[in-house]
Protein backbone atom coordinates (compact mmCIF):
# COMPACT_ATOMS: atom_id res chain seq x y z
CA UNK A 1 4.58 29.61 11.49
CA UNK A 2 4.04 27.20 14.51
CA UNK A 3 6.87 27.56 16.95
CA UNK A 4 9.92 25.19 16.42
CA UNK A 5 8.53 24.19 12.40
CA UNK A 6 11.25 25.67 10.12
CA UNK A 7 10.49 25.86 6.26
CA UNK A 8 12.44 22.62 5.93
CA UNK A 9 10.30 20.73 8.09
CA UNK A 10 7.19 22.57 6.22
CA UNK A 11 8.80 21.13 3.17
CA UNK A 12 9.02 17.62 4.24
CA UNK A 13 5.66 16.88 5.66
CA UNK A 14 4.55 18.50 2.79
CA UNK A 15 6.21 15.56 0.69
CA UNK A 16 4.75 13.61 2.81
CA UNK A 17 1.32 14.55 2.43
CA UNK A 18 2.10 14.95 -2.12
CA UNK A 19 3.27 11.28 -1.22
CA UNK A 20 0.06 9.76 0.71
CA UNK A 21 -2.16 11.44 -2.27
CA UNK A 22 -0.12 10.18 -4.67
CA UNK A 23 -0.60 6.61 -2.97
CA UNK A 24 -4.26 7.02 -2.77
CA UNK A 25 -4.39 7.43 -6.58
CA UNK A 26 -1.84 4.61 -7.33
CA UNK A 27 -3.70 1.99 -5.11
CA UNK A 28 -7.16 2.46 -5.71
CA UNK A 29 -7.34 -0.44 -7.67
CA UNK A 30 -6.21 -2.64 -4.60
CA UNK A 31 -9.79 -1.56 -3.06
CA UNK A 32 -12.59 -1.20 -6.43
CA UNK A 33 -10.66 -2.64 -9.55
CA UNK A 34 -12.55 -6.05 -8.90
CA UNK A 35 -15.74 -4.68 -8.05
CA UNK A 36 -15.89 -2.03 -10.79
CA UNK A 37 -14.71 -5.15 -13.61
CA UNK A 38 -17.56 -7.08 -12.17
CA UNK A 39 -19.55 -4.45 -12.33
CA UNK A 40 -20.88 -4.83 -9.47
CA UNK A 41 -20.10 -0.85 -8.49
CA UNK A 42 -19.99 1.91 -10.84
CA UNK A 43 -16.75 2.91 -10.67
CA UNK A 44 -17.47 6.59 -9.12
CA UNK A 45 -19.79 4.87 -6.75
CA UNK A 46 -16.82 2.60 -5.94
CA UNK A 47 -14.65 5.30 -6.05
CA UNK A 48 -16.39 7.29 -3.58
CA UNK A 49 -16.53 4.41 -1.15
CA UNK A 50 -13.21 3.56 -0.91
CA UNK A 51 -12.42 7.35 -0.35
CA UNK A 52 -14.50 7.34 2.75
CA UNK A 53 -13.48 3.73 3.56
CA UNK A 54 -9.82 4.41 3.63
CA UNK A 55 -9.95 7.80 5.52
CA UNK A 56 -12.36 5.36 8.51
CA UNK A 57 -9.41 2.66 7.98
CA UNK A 58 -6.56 5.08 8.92
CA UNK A 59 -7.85 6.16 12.15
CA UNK A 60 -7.96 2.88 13.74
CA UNK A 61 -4.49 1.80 15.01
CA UNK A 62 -0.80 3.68 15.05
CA UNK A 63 1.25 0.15 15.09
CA UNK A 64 2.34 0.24 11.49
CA UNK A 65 3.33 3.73 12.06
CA UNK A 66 5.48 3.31 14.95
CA UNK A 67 7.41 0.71 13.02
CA UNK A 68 8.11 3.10 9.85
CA UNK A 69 9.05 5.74 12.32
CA UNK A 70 11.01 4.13 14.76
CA UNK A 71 11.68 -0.01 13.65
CA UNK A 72 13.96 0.48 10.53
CA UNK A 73 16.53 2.70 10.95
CA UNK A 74 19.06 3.90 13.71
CA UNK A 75 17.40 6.85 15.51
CA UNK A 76 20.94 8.79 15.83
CA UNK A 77 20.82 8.28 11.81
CA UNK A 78 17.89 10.32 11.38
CA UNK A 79 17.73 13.47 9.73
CA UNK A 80 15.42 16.41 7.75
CA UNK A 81 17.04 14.87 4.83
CA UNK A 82 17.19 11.85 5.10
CA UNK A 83 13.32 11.68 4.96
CA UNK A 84 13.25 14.31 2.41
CA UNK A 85 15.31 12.01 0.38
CA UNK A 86 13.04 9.05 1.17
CA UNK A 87 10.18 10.58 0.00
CA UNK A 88 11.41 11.59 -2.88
CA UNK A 89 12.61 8.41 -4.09
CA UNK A 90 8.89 7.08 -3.19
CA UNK A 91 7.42 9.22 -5.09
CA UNK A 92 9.10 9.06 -8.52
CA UNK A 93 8.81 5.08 -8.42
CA UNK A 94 5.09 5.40 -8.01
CA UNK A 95 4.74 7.95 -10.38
CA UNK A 96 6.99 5.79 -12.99
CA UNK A 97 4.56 2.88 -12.32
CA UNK A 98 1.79 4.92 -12.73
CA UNK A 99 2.83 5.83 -15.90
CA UNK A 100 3.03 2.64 -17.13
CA UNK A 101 -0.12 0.79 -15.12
CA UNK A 102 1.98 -1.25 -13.33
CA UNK A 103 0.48 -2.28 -9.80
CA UNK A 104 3.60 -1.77 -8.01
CA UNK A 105 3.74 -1.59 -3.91
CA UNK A 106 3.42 2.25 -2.53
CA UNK A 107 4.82 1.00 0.66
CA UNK A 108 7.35 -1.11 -0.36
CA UNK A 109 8.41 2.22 -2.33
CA UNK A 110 8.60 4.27 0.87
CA UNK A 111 10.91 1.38 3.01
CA UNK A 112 12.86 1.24 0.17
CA UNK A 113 13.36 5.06 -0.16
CA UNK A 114 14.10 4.96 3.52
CA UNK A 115 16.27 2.62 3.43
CA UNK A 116 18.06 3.71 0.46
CA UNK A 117 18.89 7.27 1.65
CA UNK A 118 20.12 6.35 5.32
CA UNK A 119 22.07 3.77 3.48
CA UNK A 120 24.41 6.53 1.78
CA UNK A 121 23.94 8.77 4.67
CA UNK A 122 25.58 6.68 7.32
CA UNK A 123 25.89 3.19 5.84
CA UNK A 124 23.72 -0.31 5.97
CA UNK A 125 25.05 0.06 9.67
CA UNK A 126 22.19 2.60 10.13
CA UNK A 127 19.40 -0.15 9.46
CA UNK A 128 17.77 -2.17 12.08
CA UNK A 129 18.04 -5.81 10.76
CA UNK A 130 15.51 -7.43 13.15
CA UNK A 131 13.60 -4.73 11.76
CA UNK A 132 13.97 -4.58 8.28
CA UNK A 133 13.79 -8.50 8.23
CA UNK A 134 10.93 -9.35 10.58
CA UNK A 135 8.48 -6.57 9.49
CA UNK A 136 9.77 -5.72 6.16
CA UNK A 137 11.34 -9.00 4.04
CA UNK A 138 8.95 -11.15 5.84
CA UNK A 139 5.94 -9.86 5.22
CA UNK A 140 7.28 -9.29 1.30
CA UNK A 141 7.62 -12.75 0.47
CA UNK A 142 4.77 -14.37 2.94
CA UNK A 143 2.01 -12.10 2.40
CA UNK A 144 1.64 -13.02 -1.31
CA UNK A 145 1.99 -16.68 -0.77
CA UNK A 146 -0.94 -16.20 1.66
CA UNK A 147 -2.66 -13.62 -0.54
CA UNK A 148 -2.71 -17.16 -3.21
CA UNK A 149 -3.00 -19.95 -0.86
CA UNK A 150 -6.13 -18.67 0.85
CA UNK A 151 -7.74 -17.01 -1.92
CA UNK A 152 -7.43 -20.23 -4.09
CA UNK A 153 -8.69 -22.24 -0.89
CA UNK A 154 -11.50 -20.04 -0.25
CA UNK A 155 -12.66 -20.26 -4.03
CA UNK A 156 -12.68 -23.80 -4.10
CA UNK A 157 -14.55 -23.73 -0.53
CA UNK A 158 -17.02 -21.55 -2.38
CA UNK A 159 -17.38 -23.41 -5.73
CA UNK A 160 -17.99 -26.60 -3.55
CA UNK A 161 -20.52 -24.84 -1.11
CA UNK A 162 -22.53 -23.31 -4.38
CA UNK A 163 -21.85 -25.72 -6.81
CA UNK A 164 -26.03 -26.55 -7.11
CA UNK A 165 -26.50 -22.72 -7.15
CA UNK A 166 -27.96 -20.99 -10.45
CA UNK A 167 -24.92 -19.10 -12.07
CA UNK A 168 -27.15 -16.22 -12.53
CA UNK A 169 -28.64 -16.11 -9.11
CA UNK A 170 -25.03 -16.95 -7.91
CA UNK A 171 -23.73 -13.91 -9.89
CA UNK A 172 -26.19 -11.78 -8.97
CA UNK A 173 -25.86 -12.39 -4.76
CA UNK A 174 -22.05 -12.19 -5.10
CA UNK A 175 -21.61 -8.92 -6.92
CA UNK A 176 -23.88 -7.11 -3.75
CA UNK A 177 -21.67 -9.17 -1.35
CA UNK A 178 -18.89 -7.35 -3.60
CA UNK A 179 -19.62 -4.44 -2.43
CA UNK A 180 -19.22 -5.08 1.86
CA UNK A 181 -15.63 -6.75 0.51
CA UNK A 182 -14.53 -4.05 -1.53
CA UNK A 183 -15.44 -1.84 1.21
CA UNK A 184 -13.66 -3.61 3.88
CA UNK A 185 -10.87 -4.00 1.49
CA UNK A 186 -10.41 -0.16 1.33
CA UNK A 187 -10.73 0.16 4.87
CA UNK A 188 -7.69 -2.48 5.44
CA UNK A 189 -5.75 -0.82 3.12
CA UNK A 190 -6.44 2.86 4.93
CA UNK A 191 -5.37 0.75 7.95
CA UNK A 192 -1.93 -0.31 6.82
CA UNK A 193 -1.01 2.22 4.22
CA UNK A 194 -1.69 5.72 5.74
CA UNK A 195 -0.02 4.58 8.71
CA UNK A 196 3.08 4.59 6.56
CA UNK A 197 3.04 8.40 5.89
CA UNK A 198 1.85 9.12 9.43
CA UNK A 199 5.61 7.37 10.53
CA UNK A 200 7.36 9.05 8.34
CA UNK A 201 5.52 12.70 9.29
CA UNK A 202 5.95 11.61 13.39
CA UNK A 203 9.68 10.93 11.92
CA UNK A 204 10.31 14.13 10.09
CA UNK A 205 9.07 15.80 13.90
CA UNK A 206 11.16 13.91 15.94
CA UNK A 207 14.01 14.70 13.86
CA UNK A 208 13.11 18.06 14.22
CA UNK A 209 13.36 18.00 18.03
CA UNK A 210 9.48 18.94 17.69
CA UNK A 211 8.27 15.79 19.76
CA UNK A 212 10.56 12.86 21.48
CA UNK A 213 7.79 10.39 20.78
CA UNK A 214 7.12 8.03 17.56
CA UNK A 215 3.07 7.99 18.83
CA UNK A 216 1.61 10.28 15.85
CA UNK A 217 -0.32 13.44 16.64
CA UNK A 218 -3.93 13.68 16.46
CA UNK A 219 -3.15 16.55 13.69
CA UNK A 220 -0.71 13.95 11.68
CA UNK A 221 -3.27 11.16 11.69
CA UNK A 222 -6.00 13.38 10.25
CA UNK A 223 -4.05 14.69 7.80
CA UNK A 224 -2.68 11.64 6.32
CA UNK A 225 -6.23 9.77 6.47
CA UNK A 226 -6.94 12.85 4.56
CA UNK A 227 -4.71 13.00 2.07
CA UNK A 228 -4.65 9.78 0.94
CA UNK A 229 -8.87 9.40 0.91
CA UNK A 230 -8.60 12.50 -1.19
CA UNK A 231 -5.78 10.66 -3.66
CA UNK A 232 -8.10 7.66 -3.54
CA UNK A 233 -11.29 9.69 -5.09
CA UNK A 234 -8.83 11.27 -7.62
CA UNK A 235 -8.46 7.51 -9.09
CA UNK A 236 -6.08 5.74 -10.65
CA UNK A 237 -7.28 3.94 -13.81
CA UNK A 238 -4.56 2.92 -15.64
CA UNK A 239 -3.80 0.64 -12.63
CA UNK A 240 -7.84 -0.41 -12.53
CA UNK A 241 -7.88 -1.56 -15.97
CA UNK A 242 -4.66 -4.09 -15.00
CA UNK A 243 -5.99 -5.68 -11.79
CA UNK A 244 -9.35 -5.79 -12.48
CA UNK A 245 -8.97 -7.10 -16.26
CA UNK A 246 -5.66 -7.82 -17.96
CA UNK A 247 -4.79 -10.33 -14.70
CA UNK A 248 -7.22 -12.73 -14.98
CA UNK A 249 -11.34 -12.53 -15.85
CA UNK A 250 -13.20 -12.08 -12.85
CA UNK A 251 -16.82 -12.72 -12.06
CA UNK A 252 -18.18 -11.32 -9.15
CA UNK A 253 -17.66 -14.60 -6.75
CA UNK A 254 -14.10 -14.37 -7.57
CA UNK A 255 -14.19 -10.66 -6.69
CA UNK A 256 -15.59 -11.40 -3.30
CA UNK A 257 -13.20 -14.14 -2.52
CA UNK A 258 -9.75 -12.22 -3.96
CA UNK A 259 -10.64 -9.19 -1.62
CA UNK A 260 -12.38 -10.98 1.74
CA UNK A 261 -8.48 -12.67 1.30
CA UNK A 262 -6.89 -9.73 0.74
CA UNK A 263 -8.11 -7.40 3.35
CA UNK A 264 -7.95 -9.89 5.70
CA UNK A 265 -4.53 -10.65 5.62
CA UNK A 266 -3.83 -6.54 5.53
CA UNK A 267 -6.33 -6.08 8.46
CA UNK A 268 -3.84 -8.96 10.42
CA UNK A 269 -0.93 -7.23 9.69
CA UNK A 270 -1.91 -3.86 10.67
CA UNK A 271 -2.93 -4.94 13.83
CA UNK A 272 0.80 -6.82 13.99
CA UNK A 273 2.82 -3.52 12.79
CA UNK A 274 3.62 -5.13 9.97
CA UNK A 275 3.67 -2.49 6.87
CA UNK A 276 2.64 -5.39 3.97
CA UNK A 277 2.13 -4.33 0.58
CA UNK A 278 -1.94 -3.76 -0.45
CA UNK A 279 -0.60 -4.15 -3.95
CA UNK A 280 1.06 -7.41 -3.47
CA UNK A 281 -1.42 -8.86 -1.65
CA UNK A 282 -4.65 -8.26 -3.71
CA UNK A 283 -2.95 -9.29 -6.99
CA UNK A 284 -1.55 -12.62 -5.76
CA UNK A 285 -5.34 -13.17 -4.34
CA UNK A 286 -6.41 -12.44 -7.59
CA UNK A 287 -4.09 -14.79 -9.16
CA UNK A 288 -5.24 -17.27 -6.41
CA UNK A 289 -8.98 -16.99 -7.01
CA UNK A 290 -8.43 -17.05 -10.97
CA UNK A 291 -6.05 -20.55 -10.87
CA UNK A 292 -9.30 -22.31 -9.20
CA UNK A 293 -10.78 -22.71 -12.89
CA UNK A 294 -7.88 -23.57 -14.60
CA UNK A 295 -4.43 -22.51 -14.83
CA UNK A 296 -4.21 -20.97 -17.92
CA UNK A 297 -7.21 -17.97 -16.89
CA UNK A 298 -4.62 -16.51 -15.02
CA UNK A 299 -2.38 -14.23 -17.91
CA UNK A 300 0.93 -15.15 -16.28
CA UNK A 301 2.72 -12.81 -18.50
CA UNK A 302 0.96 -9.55 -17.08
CA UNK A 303 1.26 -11.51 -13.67
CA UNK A 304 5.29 -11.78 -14.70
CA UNK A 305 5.39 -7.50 -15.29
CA UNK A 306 4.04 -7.58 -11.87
CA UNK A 307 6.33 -9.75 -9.95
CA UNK A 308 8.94 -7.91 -11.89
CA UNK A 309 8.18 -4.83 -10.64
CA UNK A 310 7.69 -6.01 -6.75
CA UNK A 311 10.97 -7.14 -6.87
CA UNK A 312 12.52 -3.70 -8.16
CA UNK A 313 10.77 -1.60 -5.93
CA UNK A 314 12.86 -1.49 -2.63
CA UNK A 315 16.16 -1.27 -4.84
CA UNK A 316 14.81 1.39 -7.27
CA UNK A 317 13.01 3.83 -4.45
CA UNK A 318 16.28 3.65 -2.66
CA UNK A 319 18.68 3.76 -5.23
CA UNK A 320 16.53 7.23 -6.30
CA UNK A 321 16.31 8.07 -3.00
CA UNK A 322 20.50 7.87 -2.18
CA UNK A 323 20.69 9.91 -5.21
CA UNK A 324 18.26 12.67 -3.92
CA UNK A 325 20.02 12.19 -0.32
CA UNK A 326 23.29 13.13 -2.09
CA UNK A 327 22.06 16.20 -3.92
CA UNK A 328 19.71 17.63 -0.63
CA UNK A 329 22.61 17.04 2.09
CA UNK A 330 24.34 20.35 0.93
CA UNK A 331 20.45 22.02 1.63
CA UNK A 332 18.86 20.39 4.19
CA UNK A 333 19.94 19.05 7.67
């Protein structure tokens, strides 16, 4: 064992890296599910990219990690626990969702979880408000407004620009431009959302008096790039089949404009430090893209589930994870 890693540290990066798999599998559909219902991938082509995509995306930038680790909650709060608890709240959302094909946010699931179990550890004292509001709350609400504004404007901008095209010939060009967006969509999404484990493993090791630092480790980077590019080519289908069909009927222009939107606004707030939902993001672009048509495309009652479940997510990872706090303090510390 590597000096100064007990077996409950072992244990908690180790939920940590069952947690950035589980992501991988849970948000494929942010990267392929338009590309593979527009068939302009096969979906273990598209699979396979976005693997590869999202490991190159997580080895960019450290910035969203640095906030998990170190933006959100008190430092003198911290504890093996604590994450523990976190984690496991994160998980068991996502794998409820899952279940049930509901594209709910991974890292929404994690803050919440976070929050949720330093909350009954050592009360909503423990949280960083400028924090938790400025990188957290903010992003939440503004990044789907964006994620519809511009990917709405950008359709019309495209319908206007090809409106003489051939539909066939237009169909045919946008489906292989499909495939550079959904692979820069995967690699903003391994940009933002394996950051998040990364902070929570660089957490779990300062906690652990391993390193004083919130700057990841080579060896922590790699392994969560890894992990969640392996959870990505494990897929996630139940989630496909709802973004990429029950939302709203996309042909491949829309696909191109819902995730050019998309991963640009996740690239942005990567580079800002801001961990934004993936999940959030590329469904209200969807939404966005389909309402160019006509209102109705859009199937606002799936759209509802969604919304639904974005706005449980924080409250429900952190309600399970202050229940998993309570039952690991007697274990862990």
């Amino acid at each position: 064992m590597p000096e100064g890693f007990s077996l409950t540290l072992i244990a908690v990066l180790a939920l940590a890296v069952i947690f950035d798999y589980i992501n991988g599998f849970h948000d494929t559909a942010n990267a392929i599910a338009t590309s593979v219902s527009t068939r302009a991938l096969k979906p273990q082509h598209a699979i396979l990219m976005s693997a590869v995509a999202n490991f190159t995306g997580a080895l960019i930038g450290t910035e969203v990690a640095k906030t998990v680790g170190s933006g959100l909650i008190q430092t003198q709060f911290e504890s093996q626990a604590v994450v523990a608890a976190a984690l496991i709240g994160a998980i068991a959302w996502n794998l409820l969702t899952w279940r049930l094909g509901i594209p709910s946010s991974s890292s929404h699931a994690l803050i919440g979880g976070l929050l949720g179990a330093v909350a009954i550890a050592a009360g909503f004292g423990a949280w960083k408000m400028d924090g938790v509001i400025g990188k957290v709350l903010v992003p939440l609400v503004g990044s789907p407004i964006l994620g519809f504004l511009i990917g709405f404007g950008l359709m019309v901008l495209l319908l206007n620009v090809f409106r003489r095209a051939n539909p066939r010939l237009m169909n045919d060009r946008f489906r292989r431009l499909q495939v550079i967006s959904a692979a820069y969509m995967a690699f903003s999404h391994g940009s933002n959302d394996a950051q998040k484990t990364m902070g929570i493993m660089t957490l779990a090791l300062v906690t652990a008096g391993i390193q004083t630092t919130f700057d990841p480790p080579i060896w922590v980077i790699l392994l969560a790039a890894s992990a969640i590019s392996l959870g990505t080519a494990a897929g996630g289908w139940r989630i496909i089949r709802t973004m990429g069909t029950k939302v709203v009927k996309l042909d491949p222009v829309h696909g191109f404009a819902a995730e050019t939107t998309a991963a640009s606004i996740i690239f942005g707030a990567s580079h800002l430090g801001m961990p934004v939902s993936t999940t959030h993001v590329i469904s209200s672009a969807i939404m966005g893209v389909g309402s160019t048509g006509r209102l109705s495309a859009v199937r606002w009652g799936v759209a509802r589930s969604i919304v639904i479940a974005w706005v449980l997510t924080i409250p429900a990872a952190g309600l399970t994870a202050a229940v998993a706090y309570l039952l690991l303090r007697p274990i862990l510390v």
